[in-house]
N, C-alpha and C. Protein backbone atom coordinates (compact mmCIF):
# COMPACT_ATOMS: atom_id res chain seq x y z
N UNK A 1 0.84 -1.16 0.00
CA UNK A 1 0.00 0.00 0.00
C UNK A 1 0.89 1.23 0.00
N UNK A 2 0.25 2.24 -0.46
CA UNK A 2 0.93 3.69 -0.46
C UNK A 2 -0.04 4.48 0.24
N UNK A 3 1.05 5.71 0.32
CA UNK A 3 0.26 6.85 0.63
C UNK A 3 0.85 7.92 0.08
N UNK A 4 0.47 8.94 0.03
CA UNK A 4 -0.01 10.04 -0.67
C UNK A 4 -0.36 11.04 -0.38
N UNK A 5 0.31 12.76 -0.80
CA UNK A 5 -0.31 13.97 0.02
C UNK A 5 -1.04 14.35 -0.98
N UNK A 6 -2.44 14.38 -1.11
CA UNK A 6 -2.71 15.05 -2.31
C UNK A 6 -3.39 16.26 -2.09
N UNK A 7 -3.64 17.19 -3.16
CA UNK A 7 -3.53 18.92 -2.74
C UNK A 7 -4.52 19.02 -4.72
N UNK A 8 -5.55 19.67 -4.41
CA UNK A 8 -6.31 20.41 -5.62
C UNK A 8 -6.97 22.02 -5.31
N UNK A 9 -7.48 22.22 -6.57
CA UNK A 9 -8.34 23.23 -6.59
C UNK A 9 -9.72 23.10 -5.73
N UNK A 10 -10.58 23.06 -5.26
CA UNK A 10 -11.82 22.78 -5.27
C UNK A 10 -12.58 23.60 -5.92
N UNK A 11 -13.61 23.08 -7.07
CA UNK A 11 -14.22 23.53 -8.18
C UNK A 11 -15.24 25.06 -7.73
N UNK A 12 -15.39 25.63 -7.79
CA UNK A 12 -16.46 26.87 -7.77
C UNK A 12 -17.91 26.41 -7.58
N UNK A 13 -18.22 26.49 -6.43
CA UNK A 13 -19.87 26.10 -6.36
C UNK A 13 -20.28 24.25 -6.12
N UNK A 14 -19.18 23.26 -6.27
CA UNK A 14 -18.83 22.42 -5.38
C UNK A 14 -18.74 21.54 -4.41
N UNK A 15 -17.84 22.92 -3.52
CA UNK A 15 -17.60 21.90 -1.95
C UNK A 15 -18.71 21.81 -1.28
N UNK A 16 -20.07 22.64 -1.08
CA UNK A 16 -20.79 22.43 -0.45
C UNK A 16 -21.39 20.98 -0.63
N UNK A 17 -21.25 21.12 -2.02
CA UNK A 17 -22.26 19.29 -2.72
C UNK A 17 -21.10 18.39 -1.59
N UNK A 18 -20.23 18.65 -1.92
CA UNK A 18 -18.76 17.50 -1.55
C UNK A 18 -19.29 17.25 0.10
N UNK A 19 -19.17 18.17 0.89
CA UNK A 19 -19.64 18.23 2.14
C UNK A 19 -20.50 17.53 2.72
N UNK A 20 -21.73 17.54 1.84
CA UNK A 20 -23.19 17.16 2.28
C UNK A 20 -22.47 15.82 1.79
N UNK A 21 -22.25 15.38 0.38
CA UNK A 21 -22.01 13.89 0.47
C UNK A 21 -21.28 13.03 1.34
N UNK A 22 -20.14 13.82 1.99
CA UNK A 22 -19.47 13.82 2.93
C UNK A 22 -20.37 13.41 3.93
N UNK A 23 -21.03 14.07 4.73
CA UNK A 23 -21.56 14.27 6.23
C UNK A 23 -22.91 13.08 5.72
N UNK A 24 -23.06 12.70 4.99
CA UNK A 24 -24.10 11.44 4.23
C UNK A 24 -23.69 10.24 4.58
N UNK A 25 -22.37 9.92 4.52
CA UNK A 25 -21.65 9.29 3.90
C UNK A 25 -21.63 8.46 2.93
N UNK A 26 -21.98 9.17 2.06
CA UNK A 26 -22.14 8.76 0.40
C UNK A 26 -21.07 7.58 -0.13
N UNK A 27 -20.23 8.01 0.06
CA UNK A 27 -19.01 7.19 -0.50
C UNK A 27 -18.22 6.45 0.01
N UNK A 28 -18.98 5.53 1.17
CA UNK A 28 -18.48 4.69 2.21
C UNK A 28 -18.67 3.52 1.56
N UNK A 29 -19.72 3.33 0.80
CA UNK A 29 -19.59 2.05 0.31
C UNK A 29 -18.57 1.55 -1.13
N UNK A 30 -18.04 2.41 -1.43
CA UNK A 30 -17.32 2.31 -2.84
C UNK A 30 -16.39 1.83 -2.75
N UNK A 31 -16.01 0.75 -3.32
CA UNK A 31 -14.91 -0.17 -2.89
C UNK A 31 -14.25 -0.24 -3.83
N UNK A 32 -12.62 -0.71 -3.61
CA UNK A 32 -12.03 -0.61 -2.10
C UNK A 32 -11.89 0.44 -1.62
N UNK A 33 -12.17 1.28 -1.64
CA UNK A 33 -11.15 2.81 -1.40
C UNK A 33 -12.53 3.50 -0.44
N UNK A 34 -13.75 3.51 -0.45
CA UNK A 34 -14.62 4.70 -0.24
C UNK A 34 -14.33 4.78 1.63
N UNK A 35 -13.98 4.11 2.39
CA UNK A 35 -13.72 4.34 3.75
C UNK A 35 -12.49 5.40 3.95
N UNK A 36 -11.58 4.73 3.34
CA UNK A 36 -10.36 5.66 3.14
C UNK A 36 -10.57 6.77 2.67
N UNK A 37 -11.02 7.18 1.38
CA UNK A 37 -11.39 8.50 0.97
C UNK A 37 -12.48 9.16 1.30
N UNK A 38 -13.41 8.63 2.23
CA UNK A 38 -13.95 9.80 2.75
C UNK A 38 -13.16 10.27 3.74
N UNK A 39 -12.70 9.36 5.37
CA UNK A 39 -12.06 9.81 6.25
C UNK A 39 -10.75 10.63 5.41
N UNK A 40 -9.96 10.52 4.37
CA UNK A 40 -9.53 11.68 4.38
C UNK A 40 -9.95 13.12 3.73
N UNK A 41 -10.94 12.93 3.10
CA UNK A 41 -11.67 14.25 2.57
C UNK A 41 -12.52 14.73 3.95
N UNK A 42 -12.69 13.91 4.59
CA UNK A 42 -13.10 14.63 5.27
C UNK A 42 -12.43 15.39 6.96
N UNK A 43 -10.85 15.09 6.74
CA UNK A 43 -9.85 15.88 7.60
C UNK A 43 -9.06 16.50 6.85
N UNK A 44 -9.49 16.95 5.32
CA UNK A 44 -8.65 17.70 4.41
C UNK A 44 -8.77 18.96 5.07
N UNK A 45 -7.70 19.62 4.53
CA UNK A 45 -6.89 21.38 5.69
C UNK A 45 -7.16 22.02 4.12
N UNK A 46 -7.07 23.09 4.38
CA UNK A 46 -6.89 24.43 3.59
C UNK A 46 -5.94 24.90 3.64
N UNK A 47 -5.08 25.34 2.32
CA UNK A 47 -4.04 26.31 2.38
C UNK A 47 -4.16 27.36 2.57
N UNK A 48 -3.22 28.49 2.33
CA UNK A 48 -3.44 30.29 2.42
C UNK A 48 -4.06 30.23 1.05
N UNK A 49 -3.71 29.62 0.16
CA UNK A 49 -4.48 30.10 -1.18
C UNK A 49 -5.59 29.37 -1.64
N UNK A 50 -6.27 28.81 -1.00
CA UNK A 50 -7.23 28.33 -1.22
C UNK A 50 -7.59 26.97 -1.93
N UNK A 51 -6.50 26.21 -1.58
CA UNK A 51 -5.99 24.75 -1.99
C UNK A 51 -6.67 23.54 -1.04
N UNK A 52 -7.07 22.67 -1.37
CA UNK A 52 -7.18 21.79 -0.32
C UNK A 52 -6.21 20.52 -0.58
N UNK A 53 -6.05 19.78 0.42
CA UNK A 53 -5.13 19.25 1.00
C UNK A 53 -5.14 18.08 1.33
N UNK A 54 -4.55 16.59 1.52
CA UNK A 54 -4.98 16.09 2.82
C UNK A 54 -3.94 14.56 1.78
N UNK A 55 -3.96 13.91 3.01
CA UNK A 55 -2.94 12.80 2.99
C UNK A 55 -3.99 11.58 2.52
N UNK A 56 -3.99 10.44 1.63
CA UNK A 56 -4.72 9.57 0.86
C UNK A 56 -3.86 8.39 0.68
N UNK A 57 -4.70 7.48 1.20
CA UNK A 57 -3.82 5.56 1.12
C UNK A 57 -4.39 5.22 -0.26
N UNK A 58 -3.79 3.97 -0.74
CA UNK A 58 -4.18 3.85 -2.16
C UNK A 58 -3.26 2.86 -2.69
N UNK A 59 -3.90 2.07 -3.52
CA UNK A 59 -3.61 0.64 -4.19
C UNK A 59 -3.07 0.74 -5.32
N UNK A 60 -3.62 1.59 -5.94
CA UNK A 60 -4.00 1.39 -7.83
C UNK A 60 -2.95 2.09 -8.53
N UNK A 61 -2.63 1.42 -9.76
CA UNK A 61 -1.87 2.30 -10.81
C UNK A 61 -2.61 2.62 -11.93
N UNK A 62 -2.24 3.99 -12.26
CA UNK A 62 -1.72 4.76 -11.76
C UNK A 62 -2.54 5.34 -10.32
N UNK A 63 -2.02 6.23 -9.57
CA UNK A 63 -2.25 6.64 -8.15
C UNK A 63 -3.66 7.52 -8.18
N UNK A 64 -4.26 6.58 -7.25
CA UNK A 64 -5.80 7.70 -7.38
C UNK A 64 -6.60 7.47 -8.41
N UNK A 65 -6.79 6.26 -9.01
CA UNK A 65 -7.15 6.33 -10.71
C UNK A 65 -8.54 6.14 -10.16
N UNK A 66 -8.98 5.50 -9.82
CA UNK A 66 -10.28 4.59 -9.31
C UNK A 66 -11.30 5.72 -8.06
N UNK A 67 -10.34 6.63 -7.54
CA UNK A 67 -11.17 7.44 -6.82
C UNK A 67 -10.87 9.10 -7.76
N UNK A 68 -10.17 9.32 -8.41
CA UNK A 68 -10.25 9.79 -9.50
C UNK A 68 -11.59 10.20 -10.22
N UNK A 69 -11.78 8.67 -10.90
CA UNK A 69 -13.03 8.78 -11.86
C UNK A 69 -14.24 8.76 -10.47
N UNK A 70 -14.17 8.15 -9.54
CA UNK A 70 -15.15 8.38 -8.55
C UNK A 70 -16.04 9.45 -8.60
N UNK A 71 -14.88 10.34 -7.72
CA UNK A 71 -15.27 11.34 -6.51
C UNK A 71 -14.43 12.43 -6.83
N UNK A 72 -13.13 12.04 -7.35
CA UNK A 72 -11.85 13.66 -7.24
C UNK A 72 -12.66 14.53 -7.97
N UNK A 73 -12.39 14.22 -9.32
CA UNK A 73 -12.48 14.80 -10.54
C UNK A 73 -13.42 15.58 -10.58
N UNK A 74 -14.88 15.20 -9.82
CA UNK A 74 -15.94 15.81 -9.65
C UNK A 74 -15.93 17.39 -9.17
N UNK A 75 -14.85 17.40 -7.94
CA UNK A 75 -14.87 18.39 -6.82
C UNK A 75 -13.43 19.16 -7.33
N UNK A 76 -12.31 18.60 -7.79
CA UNK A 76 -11.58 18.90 -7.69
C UNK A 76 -10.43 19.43 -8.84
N UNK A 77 -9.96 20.32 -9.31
CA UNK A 77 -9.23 20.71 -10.36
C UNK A 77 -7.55 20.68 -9.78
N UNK A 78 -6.87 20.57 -11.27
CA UNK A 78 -5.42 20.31 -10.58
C UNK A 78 -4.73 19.73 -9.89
N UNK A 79 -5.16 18.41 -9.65
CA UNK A 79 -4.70 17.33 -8.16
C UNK A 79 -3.16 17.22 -8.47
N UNK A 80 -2.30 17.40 -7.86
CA UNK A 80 -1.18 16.94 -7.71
C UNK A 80 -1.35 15.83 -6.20
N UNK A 81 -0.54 14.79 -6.78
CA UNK A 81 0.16 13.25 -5.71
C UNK A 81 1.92 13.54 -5.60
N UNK A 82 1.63 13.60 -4.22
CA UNK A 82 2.96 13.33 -3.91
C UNK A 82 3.26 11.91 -2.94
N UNK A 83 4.74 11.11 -2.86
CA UNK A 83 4.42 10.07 -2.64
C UNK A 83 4.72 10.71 -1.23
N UNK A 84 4.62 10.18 0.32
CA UNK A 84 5.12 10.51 1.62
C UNK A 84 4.55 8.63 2.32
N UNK A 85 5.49 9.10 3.53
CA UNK A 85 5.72 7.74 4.12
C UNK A 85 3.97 7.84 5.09
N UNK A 86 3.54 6.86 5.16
CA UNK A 86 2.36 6.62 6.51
C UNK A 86 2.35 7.95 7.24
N UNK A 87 1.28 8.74 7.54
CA UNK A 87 1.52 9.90 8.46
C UNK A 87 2.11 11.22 8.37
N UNK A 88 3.01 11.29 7.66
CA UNK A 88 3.83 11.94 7.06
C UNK A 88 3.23 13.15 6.14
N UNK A 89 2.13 13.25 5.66
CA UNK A 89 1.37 14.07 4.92
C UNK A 89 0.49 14.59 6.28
N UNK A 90 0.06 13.68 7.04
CA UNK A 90 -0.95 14.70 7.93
C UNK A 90 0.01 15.64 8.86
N UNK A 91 1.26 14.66 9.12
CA UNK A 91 2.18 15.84 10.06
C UNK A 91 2.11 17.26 9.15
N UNK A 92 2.31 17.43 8.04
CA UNK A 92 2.55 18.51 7.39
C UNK A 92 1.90 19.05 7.43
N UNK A 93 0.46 19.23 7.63
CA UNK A 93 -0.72 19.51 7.77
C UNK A 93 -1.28 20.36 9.02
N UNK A 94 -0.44 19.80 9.55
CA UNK A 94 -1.06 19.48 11.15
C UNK A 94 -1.58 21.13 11.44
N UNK A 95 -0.57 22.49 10.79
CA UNK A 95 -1.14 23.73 11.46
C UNK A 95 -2.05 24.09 10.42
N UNK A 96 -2.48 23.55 9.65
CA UNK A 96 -3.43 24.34 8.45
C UNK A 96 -5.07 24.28 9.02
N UNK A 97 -6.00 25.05 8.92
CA UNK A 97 -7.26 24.92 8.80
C UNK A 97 -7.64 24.04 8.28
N UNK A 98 -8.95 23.46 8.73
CA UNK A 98 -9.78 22.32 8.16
C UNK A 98 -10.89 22.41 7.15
N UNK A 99 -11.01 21.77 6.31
CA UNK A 99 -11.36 22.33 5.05
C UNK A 99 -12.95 22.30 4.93
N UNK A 100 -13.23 21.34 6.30
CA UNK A 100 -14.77 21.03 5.98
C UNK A 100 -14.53 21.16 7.95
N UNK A 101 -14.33 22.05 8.47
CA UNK A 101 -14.21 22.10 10.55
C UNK A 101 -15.39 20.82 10.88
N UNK A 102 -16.67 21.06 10.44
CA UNK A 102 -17.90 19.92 11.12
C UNK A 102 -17.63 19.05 10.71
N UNK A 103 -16.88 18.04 9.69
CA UNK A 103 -16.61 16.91 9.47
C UNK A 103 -15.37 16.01 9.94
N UNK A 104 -14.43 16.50 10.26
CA UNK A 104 -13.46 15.84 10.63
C UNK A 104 -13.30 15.32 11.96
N UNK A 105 -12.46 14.10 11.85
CA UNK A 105 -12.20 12.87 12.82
C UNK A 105 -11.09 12.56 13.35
N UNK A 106 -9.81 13.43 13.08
CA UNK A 106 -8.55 13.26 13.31
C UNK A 106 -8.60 13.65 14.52
């Protein structure tokens, strides 16, 4: 398994949809990945510029492909993956704002 810091745009008009599916939990059942990618969309941080953020486990090649066509693509413009060890992406994190405050579990 890997992990992953991944960091996008969030689309204009959007995150609120993302949120509510979020706080639903819409995408818990989507397998393999939908447990994993909600808990981290839903402790994703905010940058100063208006980036969101957040550390993502993941199987597939290429990286993210399968939650990609999901869920990313939907919400999100510009995704950059970076690779980081277990944990290692949320340490980086750790002083940024939370991107969705009522949803997160960390």
């Amino acid at each position: 398994m890997a992990y992953y810091l991944v960091s996008g745009i969030p689309q204009a008009g959007r995150i609120d949809d993302l949120q509510a599916r979020l706080a639903a939990g819409e995408f818990m059942g989507l397998r393999p990945f939908g447990r994993s990618l909600s808990s981290s969309l839903r402790n994703a941080r905010r940058r100063a510029d208006g980036s969101a953020v957040w550390e993502e486990e993941d199987y597939c090649r290429p990286p993210l492909a399968q939650e990609r066509a999901a869920v990313l693509d939907q919400y999100f413009d510009k995704l950059e993956i970076e690779p980081v060890e277990r944990g290692e992406g949320w340490k980086r994190l750790a002083g940024l704002p939370a991107l969705f405050p009522a949803l997160g579990d960390r």
